[in-house]
PDB file of N, CA and C in Angstrom:
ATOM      1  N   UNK A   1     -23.985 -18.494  10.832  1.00  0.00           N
ATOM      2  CA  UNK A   1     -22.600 -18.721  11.200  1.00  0.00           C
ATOM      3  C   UNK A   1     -21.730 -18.676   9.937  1.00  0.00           C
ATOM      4  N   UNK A   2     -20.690 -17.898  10.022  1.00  0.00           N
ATOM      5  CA  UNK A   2     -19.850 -18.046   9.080  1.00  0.00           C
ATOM      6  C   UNK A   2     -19.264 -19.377   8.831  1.00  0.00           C
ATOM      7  N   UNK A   3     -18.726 -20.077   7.276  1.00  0.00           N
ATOM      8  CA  UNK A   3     -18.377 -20.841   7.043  1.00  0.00           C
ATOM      9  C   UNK A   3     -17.155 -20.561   7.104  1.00  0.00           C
ATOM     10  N   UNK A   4     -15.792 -21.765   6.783  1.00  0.00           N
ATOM     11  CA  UNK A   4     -14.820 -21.818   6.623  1.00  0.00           C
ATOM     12  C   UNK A   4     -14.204 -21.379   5.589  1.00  0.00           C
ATOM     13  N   UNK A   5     -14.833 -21.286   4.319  1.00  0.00           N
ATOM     14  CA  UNK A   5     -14.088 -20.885   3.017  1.00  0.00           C
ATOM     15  C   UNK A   5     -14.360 -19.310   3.456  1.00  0.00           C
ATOM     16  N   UNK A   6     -15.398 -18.475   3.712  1.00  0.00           N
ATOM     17  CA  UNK A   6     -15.662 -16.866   3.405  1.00  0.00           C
ATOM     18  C   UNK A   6     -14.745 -16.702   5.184  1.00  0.00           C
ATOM     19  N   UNK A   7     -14.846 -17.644   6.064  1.00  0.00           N
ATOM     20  CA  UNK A   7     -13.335 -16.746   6.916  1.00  0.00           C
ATOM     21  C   UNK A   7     -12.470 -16.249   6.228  1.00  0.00           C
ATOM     22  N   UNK A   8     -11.680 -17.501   5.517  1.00  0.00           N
ATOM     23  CA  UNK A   8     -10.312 -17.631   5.038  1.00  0.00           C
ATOM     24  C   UNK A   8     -10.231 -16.593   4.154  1.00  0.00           C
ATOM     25  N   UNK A   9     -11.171 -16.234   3.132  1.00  0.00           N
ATOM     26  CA  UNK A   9     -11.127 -15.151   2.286  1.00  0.00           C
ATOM     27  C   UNK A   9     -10.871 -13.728   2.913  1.00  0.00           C
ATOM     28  N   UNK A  10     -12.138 -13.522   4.236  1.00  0.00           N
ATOM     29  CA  UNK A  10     -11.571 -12.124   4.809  1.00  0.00           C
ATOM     30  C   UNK A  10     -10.552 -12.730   5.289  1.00  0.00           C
ATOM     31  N   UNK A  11      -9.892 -13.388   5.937  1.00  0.00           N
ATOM     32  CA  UNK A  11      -8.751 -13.421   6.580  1.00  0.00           C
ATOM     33  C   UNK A  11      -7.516 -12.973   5.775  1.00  0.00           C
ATOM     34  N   UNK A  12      -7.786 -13.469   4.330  1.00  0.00           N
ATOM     35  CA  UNK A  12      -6.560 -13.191   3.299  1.00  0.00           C
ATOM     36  C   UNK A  12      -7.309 -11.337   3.139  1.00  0.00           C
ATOM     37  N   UNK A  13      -8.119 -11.416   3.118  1.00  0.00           N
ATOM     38  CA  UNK A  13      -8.674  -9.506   2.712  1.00  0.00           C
ATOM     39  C   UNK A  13      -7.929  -8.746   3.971  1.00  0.00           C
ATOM     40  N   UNK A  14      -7.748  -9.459   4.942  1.00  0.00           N
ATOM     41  CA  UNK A  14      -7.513  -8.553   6.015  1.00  0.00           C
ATOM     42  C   UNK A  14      -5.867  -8.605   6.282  1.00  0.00           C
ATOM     43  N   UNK A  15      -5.176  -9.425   5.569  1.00  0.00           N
ATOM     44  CA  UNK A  15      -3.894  -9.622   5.900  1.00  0.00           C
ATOM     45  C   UNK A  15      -3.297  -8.510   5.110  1.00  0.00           C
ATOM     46  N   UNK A  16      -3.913  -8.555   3.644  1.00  0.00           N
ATOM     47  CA  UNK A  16      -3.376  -7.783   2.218  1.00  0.00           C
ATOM     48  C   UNK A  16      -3.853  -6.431   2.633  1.00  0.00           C
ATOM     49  N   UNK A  17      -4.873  -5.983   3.472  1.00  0.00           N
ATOM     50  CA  UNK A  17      -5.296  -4.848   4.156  1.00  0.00           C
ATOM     51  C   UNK A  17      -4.387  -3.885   5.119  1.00  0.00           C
ATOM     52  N   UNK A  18      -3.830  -4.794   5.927  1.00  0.00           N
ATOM     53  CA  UNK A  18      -2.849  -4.569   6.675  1.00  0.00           C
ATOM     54  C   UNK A  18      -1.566  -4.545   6.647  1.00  0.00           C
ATOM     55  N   UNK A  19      -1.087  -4.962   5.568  1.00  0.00           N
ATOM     56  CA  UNK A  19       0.124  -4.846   4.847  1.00  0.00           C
ATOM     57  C   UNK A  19      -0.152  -3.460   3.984  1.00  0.00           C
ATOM     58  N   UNK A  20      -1.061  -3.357   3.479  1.00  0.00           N
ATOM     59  CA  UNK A  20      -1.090  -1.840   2.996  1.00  0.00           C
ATOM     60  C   UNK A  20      -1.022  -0.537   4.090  1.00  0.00           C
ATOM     61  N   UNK A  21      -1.557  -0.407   5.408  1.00  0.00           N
ATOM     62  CA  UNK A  21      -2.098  -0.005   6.349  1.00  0.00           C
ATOM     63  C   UNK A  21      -1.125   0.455   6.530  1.00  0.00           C
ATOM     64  N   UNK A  22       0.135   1.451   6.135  1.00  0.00           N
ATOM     65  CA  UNK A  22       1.410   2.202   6.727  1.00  0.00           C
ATOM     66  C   UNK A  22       1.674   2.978   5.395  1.00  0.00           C
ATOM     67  N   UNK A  23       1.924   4.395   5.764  1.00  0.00           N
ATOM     68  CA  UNK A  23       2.372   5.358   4.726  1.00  0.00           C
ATOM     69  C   UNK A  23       3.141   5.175   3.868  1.00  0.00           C
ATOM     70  N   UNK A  24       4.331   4.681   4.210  1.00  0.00           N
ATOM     71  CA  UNK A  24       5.388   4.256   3.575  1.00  0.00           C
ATOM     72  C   UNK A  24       5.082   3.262   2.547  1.00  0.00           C
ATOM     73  N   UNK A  25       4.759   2.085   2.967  1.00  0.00           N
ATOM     74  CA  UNK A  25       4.066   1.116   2.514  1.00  0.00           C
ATOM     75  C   UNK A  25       3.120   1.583   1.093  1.00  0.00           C
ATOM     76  N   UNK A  26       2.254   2.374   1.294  1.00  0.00           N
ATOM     77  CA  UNK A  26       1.279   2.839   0.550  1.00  0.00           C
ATOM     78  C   UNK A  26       2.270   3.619  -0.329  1.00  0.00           C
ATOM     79  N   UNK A  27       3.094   4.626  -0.390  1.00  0.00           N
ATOM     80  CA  UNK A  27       3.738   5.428  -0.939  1.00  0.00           C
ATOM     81  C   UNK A  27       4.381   4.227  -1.962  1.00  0.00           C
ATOM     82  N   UNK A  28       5.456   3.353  -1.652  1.00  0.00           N
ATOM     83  CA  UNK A  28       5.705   2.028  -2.106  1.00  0.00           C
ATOM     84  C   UNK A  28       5.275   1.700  -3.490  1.00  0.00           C
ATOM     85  N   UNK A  29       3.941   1.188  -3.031  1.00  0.00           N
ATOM     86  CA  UNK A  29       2.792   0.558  -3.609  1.00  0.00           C
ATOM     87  C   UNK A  29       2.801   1.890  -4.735  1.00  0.00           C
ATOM     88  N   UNK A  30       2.115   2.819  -4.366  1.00  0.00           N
ATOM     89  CA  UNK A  30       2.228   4.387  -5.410  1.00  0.00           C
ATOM     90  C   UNK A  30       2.925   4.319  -6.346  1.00  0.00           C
ATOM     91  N   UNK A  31       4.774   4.112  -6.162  1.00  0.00           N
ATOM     92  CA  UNK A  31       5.226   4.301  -6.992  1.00  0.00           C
ATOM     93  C   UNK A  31       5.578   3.292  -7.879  1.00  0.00           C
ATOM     94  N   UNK A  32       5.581   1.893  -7.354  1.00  0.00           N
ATOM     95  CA  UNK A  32       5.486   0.726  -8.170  1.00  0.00           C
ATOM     96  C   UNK A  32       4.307   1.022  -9.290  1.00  0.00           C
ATOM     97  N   UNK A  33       3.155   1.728  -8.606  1.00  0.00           N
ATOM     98  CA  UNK A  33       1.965   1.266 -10.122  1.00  0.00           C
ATOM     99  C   UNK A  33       2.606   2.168 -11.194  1.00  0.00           C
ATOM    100  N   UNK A  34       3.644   3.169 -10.786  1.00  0.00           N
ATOM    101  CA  UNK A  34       4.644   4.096 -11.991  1.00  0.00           C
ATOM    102  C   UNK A  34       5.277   3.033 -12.554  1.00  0.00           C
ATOM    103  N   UNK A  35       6.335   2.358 -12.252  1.00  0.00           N
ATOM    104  CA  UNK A  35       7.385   1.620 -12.684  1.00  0.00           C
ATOM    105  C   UNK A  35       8.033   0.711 -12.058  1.00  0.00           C
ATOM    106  N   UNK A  36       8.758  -0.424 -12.302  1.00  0.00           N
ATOM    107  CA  UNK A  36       9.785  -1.155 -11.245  1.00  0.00           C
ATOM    108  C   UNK A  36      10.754  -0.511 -10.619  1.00  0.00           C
ATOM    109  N   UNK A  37      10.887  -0.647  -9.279  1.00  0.00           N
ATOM    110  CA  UNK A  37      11.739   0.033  -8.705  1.00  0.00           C
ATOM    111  C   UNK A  37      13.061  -0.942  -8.109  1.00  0.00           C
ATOM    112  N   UNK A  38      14.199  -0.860  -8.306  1.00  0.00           N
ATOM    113  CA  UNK A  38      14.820  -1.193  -7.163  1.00  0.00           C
ATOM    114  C   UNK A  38      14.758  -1.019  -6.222  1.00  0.00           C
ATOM    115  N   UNK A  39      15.971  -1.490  -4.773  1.00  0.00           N
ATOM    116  CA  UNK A  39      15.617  -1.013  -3.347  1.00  0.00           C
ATOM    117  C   UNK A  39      16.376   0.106  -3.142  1.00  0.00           C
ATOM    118  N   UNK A  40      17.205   0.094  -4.157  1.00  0.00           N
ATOM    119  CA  UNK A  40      18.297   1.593  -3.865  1.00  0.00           C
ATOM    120  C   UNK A  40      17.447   2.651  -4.159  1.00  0.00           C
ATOM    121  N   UNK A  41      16.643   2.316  -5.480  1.00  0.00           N
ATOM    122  CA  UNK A  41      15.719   3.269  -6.036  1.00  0.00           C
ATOM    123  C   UNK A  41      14.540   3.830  -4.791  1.00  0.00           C
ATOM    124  N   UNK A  42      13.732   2.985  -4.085  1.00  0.00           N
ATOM    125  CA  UNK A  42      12.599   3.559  -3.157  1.00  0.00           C
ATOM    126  C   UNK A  42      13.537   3.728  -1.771  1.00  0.00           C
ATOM    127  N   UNK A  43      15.075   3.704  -1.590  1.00  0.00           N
ATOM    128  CA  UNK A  43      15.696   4.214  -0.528  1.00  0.00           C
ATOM    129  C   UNK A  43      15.561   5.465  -0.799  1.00  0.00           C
ATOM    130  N   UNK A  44      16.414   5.796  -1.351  1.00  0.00           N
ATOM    131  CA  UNK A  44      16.581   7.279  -2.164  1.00  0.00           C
ATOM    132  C   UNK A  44      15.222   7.897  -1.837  1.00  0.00           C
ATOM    133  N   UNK A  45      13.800   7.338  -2.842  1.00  0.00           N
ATOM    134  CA  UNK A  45      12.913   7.950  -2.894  1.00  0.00           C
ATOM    135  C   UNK A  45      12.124   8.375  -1.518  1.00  0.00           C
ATOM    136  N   UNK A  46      12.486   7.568  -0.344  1.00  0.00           N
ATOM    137  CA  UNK A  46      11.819   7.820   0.881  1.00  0.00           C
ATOM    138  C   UNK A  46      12.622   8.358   1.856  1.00  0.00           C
ATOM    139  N   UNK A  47      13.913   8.194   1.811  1.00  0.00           N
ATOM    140  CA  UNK A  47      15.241   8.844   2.917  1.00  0.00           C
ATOM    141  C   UNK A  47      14.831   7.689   3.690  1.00  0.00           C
ATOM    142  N   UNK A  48      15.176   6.329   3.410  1.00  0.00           N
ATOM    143  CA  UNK A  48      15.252   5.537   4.493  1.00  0.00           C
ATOM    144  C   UNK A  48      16.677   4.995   4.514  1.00  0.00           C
ATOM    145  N   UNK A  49      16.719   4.023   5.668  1.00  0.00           N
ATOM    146  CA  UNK A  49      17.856   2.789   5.356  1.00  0.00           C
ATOM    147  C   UNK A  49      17.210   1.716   4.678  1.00  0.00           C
ATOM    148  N   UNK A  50      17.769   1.156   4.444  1.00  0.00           N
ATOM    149  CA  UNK A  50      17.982  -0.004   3.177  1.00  0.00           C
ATOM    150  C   UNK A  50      17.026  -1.024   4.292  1.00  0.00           C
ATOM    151  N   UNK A  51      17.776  -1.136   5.410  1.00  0.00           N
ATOM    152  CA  UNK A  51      16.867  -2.822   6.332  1.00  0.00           C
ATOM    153  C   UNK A  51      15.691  -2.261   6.301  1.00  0.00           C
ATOM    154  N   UNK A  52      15.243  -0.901   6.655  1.00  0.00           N
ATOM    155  CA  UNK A  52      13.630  -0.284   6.965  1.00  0.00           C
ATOM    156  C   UNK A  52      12.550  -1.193   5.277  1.00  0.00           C
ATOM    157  N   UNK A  53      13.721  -0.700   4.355  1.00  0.00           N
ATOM    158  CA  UNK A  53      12.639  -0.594   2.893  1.00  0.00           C
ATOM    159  C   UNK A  53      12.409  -2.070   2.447  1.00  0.00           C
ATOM    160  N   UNK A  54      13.535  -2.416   2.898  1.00  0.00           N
ATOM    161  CA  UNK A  54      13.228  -4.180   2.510  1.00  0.00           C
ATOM    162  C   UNK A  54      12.303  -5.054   3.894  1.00  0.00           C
ATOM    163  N   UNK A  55      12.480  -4.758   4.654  1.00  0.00           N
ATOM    164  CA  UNK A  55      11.167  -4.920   5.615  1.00  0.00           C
ATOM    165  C   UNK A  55       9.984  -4.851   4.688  1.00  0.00           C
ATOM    166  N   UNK A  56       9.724  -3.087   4.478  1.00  0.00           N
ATOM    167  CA  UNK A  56       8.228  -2.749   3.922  1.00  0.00           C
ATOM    168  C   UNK A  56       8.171  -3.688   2.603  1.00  0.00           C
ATOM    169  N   UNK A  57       9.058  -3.811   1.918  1.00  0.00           N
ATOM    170  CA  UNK A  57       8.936  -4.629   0.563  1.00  0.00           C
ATOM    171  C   UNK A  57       8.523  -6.596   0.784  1.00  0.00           C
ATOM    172  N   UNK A  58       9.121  -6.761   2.090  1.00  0.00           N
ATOM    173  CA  UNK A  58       9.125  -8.229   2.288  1.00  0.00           C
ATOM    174  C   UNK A  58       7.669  -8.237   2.973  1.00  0.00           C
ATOM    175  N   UNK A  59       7.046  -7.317   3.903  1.00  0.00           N
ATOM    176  CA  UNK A  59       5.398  -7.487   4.013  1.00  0.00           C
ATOM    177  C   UNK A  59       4.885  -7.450   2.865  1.00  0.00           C
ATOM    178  N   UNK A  60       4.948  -6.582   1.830  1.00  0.00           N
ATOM    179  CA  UNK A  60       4.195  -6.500   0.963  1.00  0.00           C
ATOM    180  C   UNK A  60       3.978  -7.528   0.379  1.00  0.00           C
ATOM    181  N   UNK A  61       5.201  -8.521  -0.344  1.00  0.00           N
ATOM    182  CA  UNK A  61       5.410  -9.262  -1.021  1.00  0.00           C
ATOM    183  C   UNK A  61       4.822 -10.456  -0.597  1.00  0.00           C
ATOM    184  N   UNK A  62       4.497 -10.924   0.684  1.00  0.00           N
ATOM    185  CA  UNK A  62       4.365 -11.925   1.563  1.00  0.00           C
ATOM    186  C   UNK A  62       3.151 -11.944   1.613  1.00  0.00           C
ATOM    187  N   UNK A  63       2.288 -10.479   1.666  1.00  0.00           N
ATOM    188  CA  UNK A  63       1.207 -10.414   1.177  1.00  0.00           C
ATOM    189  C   UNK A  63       0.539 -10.354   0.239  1.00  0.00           C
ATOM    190  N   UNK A  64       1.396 -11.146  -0.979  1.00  0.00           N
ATOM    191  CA  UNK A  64       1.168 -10.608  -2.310  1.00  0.00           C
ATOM    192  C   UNK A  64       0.639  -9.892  -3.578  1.00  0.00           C
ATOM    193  N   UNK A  65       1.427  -8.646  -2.501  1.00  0.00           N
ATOM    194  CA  UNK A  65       0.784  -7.233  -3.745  1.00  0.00           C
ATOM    195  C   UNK A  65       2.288  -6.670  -4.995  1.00  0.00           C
ATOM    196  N   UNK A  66       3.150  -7.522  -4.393  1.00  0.00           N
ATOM    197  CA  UNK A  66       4.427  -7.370  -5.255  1.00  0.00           C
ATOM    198  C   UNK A  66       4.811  -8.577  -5.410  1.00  0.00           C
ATOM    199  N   UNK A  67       5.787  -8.216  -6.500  1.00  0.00           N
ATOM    200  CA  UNK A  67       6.702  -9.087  -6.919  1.00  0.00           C
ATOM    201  C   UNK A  67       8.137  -8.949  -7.162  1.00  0.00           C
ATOM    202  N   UNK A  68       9.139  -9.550  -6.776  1.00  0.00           N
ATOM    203  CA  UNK A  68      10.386  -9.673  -7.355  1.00  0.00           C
ATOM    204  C   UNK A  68      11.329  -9.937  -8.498  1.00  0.00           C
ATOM    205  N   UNK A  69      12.382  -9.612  -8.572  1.00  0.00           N
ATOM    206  CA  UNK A  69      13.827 -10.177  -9.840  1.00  0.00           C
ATOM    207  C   UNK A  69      14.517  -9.606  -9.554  1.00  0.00           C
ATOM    208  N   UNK A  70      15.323 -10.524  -9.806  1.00  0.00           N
ATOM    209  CA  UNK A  70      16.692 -10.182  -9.879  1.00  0.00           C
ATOM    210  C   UNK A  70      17.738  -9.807 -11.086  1.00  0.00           C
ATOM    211  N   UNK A  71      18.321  -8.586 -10.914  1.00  0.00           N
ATOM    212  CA  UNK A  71      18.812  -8.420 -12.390  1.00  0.00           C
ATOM    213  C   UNK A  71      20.366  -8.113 -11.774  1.00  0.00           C
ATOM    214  N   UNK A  72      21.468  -8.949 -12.099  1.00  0.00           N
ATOM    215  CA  UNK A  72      22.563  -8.610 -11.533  1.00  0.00           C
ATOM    216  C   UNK A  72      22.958  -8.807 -10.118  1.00  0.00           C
ATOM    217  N   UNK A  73      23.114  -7.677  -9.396  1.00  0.00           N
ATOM    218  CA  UNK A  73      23.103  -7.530  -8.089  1.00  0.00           C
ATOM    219  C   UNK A  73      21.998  -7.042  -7.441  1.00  0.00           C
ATOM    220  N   UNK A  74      21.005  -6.313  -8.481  1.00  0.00           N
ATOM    221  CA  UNK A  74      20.084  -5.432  -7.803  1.00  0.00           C
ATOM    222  C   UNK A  74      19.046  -6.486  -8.048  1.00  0.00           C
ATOM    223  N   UNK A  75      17.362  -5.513  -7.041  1.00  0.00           N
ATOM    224  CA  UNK A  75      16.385  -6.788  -6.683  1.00  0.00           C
ATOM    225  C   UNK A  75      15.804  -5.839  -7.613  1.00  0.00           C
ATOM    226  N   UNK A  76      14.513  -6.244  -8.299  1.00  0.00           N
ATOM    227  CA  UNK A  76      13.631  -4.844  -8.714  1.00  0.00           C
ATOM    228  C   UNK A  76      12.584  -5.242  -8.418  1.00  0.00           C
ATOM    229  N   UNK A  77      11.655  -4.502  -7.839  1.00  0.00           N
ATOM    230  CA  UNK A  77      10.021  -4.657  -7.489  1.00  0.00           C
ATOM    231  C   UNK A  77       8.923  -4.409  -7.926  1.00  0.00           C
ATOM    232  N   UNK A  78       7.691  -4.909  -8.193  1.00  0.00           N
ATOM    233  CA  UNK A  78       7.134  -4.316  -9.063  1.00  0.00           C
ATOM    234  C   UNK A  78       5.522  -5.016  -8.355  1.00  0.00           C
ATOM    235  N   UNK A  79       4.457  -4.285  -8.653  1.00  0.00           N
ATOM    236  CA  UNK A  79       3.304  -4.514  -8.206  1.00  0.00           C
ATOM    237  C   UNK A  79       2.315  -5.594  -9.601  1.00  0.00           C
ATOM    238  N   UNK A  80       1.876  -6.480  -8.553  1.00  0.00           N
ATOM    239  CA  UNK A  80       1.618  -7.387  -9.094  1.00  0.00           C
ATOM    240  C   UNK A  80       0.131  -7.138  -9.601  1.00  0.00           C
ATOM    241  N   UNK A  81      -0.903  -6.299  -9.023  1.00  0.00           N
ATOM    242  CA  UNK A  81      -2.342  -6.053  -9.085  1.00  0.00           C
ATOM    243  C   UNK A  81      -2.669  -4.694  -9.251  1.00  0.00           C
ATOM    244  N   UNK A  82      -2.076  -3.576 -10.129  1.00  0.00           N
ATOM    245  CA  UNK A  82      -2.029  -2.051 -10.029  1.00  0.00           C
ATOM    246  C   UNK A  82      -3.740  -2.035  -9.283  1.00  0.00           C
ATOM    247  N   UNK A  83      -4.295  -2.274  -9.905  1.00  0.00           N
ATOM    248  CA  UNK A  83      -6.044  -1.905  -9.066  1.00  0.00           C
ATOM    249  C   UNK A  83      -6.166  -2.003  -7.808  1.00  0.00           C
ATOM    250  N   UNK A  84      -5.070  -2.671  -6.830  1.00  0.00           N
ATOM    251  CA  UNK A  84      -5.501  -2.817  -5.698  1.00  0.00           C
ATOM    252  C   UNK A  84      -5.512  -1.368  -5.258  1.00  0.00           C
ATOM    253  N   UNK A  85      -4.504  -0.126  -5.803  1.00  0.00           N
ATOM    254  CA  UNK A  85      -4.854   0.817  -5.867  1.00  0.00           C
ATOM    255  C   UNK A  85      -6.052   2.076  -5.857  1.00  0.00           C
ATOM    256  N   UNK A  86      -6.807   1.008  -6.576  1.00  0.00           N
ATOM    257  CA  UNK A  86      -7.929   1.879  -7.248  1.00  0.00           C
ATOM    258  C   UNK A  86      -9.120   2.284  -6.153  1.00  0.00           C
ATOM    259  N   UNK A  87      -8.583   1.510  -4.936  1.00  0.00           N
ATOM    260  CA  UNK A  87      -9.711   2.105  -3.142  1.00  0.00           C
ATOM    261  C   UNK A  87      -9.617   3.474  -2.928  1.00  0.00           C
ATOM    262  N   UNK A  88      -8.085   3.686  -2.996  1.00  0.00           N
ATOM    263  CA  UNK A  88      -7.566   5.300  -2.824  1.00  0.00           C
ATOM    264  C   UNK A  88      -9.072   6.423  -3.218  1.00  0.00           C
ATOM    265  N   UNK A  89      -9.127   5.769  -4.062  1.00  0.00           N
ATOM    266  CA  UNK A  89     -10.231   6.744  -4.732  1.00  0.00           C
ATOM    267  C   UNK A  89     -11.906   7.108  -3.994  1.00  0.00           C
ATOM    268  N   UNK A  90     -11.990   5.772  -3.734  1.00  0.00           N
ATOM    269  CA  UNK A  90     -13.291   5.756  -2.641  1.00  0.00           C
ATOM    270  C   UNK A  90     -12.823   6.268  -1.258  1.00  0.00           C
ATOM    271  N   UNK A  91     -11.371   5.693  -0.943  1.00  0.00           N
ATOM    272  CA  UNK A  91     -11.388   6.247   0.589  1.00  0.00           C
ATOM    273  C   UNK A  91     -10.996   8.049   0.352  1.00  0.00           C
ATOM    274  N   UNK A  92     -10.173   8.692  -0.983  1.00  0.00           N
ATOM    275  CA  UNK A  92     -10.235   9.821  -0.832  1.00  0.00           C
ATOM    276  C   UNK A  92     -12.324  10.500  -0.657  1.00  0.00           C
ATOM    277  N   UNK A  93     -12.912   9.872  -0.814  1.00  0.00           N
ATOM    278  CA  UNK A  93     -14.337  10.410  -0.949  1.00  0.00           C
ATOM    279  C   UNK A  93     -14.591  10.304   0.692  1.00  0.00           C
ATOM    280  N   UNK A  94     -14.296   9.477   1.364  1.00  0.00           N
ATOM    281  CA  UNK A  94     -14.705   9.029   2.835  1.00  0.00           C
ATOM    282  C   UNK A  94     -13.529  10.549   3.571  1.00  0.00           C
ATOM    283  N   UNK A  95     -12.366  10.863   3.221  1.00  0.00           N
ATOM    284  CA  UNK A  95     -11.481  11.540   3.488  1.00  0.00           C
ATOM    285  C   UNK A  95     -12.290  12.912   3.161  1.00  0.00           C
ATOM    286  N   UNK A  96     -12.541  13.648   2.413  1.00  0.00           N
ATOM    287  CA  UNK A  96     -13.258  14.680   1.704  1.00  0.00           C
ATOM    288  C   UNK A  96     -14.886  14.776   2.768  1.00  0.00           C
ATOM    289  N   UNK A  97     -15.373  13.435   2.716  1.00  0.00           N
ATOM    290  CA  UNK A  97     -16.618  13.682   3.702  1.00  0.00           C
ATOM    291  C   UNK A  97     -16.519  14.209   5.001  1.00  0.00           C
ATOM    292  N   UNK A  98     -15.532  13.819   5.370  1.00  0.00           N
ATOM    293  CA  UNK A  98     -14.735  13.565   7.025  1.00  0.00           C
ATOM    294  C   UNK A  98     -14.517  15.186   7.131  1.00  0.00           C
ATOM    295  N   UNK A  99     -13.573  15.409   5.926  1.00  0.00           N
ATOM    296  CA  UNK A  99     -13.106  17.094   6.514  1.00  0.00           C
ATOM    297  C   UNK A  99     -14.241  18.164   6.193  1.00  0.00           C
ATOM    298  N   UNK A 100     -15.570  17.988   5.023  1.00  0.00           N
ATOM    299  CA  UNK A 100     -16.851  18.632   5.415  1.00  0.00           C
ATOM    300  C   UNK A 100     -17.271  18.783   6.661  1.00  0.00           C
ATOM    301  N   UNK A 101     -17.360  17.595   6.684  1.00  0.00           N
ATOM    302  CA  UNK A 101     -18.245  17.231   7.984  1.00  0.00           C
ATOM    303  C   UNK A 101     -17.580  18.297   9.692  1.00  0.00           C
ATOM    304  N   UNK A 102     -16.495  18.179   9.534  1.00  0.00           N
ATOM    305  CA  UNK A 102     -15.437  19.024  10.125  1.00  0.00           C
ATOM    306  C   UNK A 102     -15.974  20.655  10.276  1.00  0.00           C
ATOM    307  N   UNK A 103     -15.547  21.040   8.713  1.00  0.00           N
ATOM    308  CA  UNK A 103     -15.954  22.617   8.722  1.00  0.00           C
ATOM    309  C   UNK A 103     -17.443  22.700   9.216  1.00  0.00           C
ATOM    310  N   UNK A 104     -18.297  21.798   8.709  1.00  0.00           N
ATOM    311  CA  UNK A 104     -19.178  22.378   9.012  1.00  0.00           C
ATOM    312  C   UNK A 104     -19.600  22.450  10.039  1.00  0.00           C
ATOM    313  N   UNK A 105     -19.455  21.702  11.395  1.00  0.00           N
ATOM    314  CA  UNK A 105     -19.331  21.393  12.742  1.00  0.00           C
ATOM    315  C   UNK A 105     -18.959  22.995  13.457  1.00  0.00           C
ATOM    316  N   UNK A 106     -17.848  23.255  12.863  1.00  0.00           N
ATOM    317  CA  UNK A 106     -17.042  24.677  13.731  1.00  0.00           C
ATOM    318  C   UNK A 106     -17.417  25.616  12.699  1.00  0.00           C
ATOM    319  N   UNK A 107     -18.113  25.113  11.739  1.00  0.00           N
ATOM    320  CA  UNK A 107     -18.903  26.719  11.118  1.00  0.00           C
ATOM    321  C   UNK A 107     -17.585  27.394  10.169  1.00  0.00           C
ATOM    322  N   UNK A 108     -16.429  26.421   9.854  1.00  0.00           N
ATOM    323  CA  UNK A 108     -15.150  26.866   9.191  1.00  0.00           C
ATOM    324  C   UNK A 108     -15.684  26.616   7.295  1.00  0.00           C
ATOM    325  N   UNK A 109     -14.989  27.391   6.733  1.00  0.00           N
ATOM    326  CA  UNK A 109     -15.034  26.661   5.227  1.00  0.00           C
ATOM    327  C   UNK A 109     -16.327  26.650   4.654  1.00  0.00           C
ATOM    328  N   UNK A 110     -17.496  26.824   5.271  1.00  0.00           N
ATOM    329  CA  UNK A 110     -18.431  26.091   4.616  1.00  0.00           C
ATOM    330  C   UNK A 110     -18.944  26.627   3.165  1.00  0.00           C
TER     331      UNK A 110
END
């Protein structure tokens, strides 16, 4: 039987999981491990409205993979753990297996 402390842990693995779990979101995350962004800055960068990006920024944050400041009027954002990044890399390998696995099925690419 699972204990109470290793729930709570996946439970926090699965919250910070799911806050990543949207394109946008992920794109976000992307360009924060570049630099701090404002919200005008990742509007611009995505063609959103402003309520959409601060949504995606207030999951993130809540899930704490960012962080905030304030400089002036503007907010700036910035990623608090760049490595949480560093899955991309294993799931591009699971991504790459997936579309083998594909061609080789219909005899495409191989």
């Amino acid at each position: 039987m699972m204990d109470k402390p290793s729930r709570e842990r996946l439970e926090t693995r699965t919250e910070i999981l799911k806050a990543m779990a949207h394109p946008t979101r992920l794109y976000i995350l992307e360009q924060l491990r570049e630099k701090e962004h404002c919200v005008c800055e990742l509007t611009a960068l995505i063609d959103a409205d402003t309520s959409t990006i601060s949504k995606h920024l207030s999951l993130l944050k809540h899930a704490g993979l960012i962080s905030s400041r304030k400089k002036g009027t503007s907010v700036y954002y910035s990623l608090n753990c760049p490595c949480v990044l560093e899955y991309m890399t294993c799931i591009e390998q699971v991504v790459l297996t997936r579309q083998r696995g594909k061609h080789n099925h219909t005899g495409e690419l191989r």
